[in-house]
Protein backbone atom coordinates (compact mmCIF):
# COMPACT_ATOMS: atom_id res chain seq x y z
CA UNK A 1 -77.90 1.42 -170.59
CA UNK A 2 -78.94 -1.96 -172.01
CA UNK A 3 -77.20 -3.22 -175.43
CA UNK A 4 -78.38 -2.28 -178.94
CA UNK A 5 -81.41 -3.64 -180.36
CA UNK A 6 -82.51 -3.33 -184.03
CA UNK A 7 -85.95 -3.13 -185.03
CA UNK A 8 -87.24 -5.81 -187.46
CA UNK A 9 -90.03 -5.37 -189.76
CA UNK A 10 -91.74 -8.40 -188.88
CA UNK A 11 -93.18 -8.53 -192.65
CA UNK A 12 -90.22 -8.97 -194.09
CA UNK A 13 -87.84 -9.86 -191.62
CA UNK A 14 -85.38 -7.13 -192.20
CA UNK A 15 -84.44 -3.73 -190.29
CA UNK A 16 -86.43 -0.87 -190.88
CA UNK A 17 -85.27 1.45 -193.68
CA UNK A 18 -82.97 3.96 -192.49
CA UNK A 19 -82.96 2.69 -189.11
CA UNK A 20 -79.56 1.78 -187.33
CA UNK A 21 -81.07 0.08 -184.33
CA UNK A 22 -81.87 2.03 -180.68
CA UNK A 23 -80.63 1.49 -177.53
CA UNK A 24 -82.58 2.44 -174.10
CA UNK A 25 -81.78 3.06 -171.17
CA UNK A 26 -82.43 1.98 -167.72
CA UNK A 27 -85.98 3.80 -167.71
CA UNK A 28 -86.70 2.78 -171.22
CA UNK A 29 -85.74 5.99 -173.10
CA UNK A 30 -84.73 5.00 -176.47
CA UNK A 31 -82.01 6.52 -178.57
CA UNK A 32 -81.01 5.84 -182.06
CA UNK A 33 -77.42 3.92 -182.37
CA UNK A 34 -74.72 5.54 -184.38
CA UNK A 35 -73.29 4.05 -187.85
CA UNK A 36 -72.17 0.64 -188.12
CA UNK A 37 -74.20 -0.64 -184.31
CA UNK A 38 -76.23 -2.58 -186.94
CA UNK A 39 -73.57 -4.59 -188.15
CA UNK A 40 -72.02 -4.61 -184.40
CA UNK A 41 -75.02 -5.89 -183.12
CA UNK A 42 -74.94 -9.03 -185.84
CA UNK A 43 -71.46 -10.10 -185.36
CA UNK A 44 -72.42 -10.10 -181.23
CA UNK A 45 -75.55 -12.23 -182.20
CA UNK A 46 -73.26 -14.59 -184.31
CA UNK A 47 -70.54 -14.95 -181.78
CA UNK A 48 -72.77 -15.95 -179.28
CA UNK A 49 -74.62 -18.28 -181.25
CA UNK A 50 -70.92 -19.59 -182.61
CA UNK A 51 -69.89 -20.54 -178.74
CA UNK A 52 -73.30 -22.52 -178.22
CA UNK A 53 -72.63 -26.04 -177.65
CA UNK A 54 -74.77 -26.99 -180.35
CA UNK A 55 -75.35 -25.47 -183.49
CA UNK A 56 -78.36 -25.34 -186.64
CA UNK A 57 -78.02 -25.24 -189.56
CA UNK A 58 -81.50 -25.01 -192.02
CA UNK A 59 -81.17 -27.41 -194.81
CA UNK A 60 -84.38 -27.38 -196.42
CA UNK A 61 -85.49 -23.93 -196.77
CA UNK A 62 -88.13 -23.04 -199.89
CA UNK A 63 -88.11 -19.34 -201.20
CA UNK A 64 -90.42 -17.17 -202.79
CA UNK A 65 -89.86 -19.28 -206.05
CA UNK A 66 -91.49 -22.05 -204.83
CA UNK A 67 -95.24 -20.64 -205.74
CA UNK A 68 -97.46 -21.73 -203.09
CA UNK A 69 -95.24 -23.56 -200.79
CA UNK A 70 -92.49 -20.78 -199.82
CA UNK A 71 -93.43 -17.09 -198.91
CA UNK A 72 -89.79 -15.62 -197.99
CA UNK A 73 -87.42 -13.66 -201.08
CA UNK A 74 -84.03 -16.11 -200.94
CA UNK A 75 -82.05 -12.68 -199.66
CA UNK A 76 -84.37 -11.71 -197.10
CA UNK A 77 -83.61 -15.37 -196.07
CA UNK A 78 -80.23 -15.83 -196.27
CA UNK A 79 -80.07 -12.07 -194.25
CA UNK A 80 -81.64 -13.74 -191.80
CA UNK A 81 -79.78 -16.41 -191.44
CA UNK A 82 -76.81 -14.50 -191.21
CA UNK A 83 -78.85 -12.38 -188.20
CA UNK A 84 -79.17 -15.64 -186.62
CA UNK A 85 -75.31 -16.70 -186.70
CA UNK A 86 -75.48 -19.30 -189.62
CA UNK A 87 -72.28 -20.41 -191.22
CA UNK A 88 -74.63 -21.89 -193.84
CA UNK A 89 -78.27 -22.45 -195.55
CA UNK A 90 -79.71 -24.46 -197.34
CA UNK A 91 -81.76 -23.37 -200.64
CA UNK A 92 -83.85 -26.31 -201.37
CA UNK A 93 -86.67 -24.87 -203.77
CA UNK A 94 -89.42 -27.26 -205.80
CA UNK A 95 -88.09 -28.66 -208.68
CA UNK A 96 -85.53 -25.97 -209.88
CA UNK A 97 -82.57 -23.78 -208.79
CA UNK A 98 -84.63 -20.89 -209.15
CA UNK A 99 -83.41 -18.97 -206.06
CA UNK A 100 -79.80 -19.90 -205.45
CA UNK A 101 -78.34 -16.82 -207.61
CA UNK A 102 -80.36 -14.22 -205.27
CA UNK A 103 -79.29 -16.40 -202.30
CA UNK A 104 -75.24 -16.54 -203.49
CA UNK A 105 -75.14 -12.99 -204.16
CA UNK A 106 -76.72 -12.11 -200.24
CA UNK A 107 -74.61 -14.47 -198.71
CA UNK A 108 -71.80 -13.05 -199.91
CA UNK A 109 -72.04 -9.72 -197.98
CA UNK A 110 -72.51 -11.40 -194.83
CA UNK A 111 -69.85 -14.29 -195.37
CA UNK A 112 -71.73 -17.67 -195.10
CA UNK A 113 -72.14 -20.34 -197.32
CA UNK A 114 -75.27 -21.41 -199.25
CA UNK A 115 -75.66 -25.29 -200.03
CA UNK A 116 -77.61 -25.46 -203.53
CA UNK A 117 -80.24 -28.08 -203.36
CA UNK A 118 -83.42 -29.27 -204.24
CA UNK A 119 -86.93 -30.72 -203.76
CA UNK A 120 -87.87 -32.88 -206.38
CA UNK A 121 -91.29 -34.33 -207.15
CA UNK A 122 -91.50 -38.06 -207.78
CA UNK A 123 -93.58 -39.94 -210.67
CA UNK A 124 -95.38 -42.99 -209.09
CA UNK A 125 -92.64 -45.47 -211.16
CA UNK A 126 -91.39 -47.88 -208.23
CA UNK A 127 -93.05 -46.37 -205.60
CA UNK A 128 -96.55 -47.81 -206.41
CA UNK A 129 -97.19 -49.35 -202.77
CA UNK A 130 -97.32 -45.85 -200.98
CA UNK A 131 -100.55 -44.16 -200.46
CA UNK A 132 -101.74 -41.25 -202.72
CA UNK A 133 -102.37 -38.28 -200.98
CA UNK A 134 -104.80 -35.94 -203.69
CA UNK A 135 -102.44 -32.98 -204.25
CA UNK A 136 -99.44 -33.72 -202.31
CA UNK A 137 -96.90 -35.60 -204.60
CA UNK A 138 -94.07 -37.53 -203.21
CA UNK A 139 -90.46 -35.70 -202.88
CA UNK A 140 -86.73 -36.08 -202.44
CA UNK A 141 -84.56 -33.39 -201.23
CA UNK A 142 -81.33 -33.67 -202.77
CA UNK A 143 -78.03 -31.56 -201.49
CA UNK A 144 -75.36 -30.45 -204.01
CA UNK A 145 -71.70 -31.53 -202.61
CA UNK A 146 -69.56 -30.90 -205.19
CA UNK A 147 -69.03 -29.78 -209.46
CA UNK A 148 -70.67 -33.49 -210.20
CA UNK A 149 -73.51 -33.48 -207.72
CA UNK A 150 -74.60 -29.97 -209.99
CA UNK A 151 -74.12 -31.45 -212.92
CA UNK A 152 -76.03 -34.37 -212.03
CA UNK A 153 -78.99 -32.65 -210.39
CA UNK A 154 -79.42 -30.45 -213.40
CA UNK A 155 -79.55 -33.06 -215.38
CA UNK A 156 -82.22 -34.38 -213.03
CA UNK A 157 -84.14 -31.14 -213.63
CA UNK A 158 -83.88 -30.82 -217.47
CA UNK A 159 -85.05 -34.59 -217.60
CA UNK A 160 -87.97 -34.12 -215.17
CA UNK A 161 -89.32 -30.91 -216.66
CA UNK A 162 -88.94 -32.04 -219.96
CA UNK A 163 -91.18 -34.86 -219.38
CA UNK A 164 -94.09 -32.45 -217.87
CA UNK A 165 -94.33 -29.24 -219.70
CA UNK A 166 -95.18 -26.18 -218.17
CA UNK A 167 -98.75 -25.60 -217.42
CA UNK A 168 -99.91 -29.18 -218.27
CA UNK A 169 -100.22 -30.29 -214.82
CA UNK A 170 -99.17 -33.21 -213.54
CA UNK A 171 -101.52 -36.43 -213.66
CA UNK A 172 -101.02 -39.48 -210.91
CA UNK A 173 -104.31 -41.22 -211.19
CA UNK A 174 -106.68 -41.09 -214.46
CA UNK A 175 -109.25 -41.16 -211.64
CA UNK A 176 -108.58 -38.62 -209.71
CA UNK A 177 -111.05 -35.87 -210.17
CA UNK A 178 -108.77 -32.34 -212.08
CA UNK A 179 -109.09 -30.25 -209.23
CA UNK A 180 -107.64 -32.63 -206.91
CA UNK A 181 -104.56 -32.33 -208.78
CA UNK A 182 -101.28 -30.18 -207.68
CA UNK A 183 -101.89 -27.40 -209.93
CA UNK A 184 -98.42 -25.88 -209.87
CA UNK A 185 -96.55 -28.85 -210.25
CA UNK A 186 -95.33 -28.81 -213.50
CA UNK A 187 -92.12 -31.90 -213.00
CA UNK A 188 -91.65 -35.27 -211.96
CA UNK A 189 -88.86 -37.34 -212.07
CA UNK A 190 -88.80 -41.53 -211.58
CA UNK A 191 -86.79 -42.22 -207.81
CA UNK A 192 -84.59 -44.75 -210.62
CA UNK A 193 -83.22 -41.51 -212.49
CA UNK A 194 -82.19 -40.03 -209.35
CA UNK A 195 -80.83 -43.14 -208.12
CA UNK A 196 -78.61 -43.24 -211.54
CA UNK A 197 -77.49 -39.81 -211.03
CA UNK A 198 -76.53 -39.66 -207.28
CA UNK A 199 -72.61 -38.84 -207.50
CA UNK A 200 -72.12 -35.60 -205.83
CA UNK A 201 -75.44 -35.74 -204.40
CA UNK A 202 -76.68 -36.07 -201.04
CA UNK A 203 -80.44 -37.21 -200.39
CA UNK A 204 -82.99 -36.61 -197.49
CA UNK A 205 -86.12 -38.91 -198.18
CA UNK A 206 -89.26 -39.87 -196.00
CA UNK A 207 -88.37 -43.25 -194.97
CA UNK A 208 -91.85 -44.49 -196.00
CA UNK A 209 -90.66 -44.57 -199.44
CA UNK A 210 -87.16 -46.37 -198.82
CA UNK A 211 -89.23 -49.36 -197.77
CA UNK A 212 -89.98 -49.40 -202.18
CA UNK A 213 -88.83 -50.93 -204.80
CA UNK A 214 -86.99 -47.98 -205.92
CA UNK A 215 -86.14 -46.73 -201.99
CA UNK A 216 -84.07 -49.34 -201.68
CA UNK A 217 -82.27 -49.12 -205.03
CA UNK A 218 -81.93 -45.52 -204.08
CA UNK A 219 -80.23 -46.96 -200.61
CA UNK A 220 -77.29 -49.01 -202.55
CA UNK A 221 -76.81 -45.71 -204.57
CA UNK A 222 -76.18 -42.78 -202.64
CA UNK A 223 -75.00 -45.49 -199.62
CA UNK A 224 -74.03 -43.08 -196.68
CA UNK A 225 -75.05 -39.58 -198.39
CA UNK A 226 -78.77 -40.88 -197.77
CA UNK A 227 -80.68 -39.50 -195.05
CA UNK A 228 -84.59 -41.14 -194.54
C-alpha cells in the first residue's frame, strides 16, 4: 500500500473538513486513514524537509489584511507552513501588524515560530532621484528581532499613519492624475524615521533606493541587519 496522503482543498489550502487523509493501494483503491494519520503524515513531511541539506524559510509573506496585495487568512498560512516543515514565517503585512495575532495563535498548535514584520510605504523625502511608478509606492520590509525592534516599529507605524489618515489617500505628485493613485494606501513614512528607529530592527530594501540620500543613511544605521 503506498503512504498516506491528505486531500487539500486547493481554495484554501487546508484538508477537507472531516477528512483524515486516504491511503491506496497498489491498484489505486483508496481508503480513509484512521485518527491522528493527519498529524502523522505532517510530522513525516517536516522530518524530511528538516534532513534536506538546505532549508526555506518565507520572510515576506502578506495576509489577507493586506487589501489588494495578499489573498491568504494569516492561519491558513502559517498551517501551511507548518505542512511544509517550517520552523518559522515571516508575517510581513502593508503598513501594520494587522495579522500577527491570528498568525501567533496558529503557530502555536503546530510549534513554529512567527517573525513579526512589516512592509512599510515610503514618502518621496530623500529618495527623490528614483523613478515614480503611478500606483506602486516605494517600500521597506522591516523584521522584528527583539522587545526594542517592536517598540520601534510601532512607533514607525503610529508616526506614519498619523501623518496620512485613513481614507485620504496618499498623494506623491500634485500632477499625477487621482486615479493613478494607490487607493488603499493610507501611510507613509520618510526612509530618515526608519533610519532613526532601527534598533531591534532588521531591514530588506530594493537596492535601487540604497544608492539615495537616505539609502545610504539607512546603510550606517541598521549596518549588518540591512539586506538590499
Amino acid at each position: 500500500m503506498s503512504p498516506p496522503r491528505i486531500r487539500i482543498d486547493p481554495s484554501t489550502r487546508m484538508p477537507y473538513e472531516g477528512d483524515s487523509g486516504r491511503a491506496e493501494d497498489d491498484w489505486g483503491t483508496a481508503t480513509p486513514l484512521g485518527e491522528g494519520a493527519l498529524s502523522k503524515e505532517l510530522n513525516e513531511l517536516r522530518a524530511s524537509i528538516a534532513a534536506r541539506a538546505c532549508r526555506y524559510v518565507e520572510l515576506c509573506a502578506r495576509t489577507s489584511f493586506s487589501f489588494l496585495s495578499g489573498a491568504t487568512p494569516p492561519e491558513y498560512m502559517v498551517f501551511r507552513a507548518a505542512e511544509l516543515g517550517y520552523d518559522a514565517i515571516g508575517i510581513t503585512d502593508r503598513d501594520g501588524l494587522y495579522g500577527i495575532v491570528r498568525a501567533c495563535e496558529e503557530a502555536a498548535k503546530h510549534g513554529i515560530r512567527v517573525i513579526a514584520g512589516c512592509e512599510l510605504t515610503l514618502e518621496r523625502a530623500g529618495i527623490e532621484g528614483l523613478p515614480e511608478i503611478p500606483g506602486k509606492p516605494n517600500t521597506i520590509t522591516v523584521l522584528v528581532e527583539n522587545h526594542d525592534g517592536y517598540t520601534n516599529l510601532c512607533r514607525i507605524l503610529s508616526e506614519s499613519h498619523k501623518r496620512h489618515p485613513k481614507n485620504i489617500p496618499l498623494k506623491r505628485k500634485e500632477e499625477l492624475e487621482e486615479e493613478d493613485l494607490p487607493k488603499n494606501t493610507w501611510a507613509g513614512i520618510p526612509l530618515s524615521y526608519i533610519s532613526s528607529h532601527a534598533e531591534g530592527l532588521w531591514a530588506l530594501v530594493d537596492a535601487a533606493i540604497l544608492e539615495e540620500p537616505a539609502g545610504r543613511d539607512a546603510i550606517k544605521a541598521f549596518g549588518h541587519r540591512l539586506r538590499g
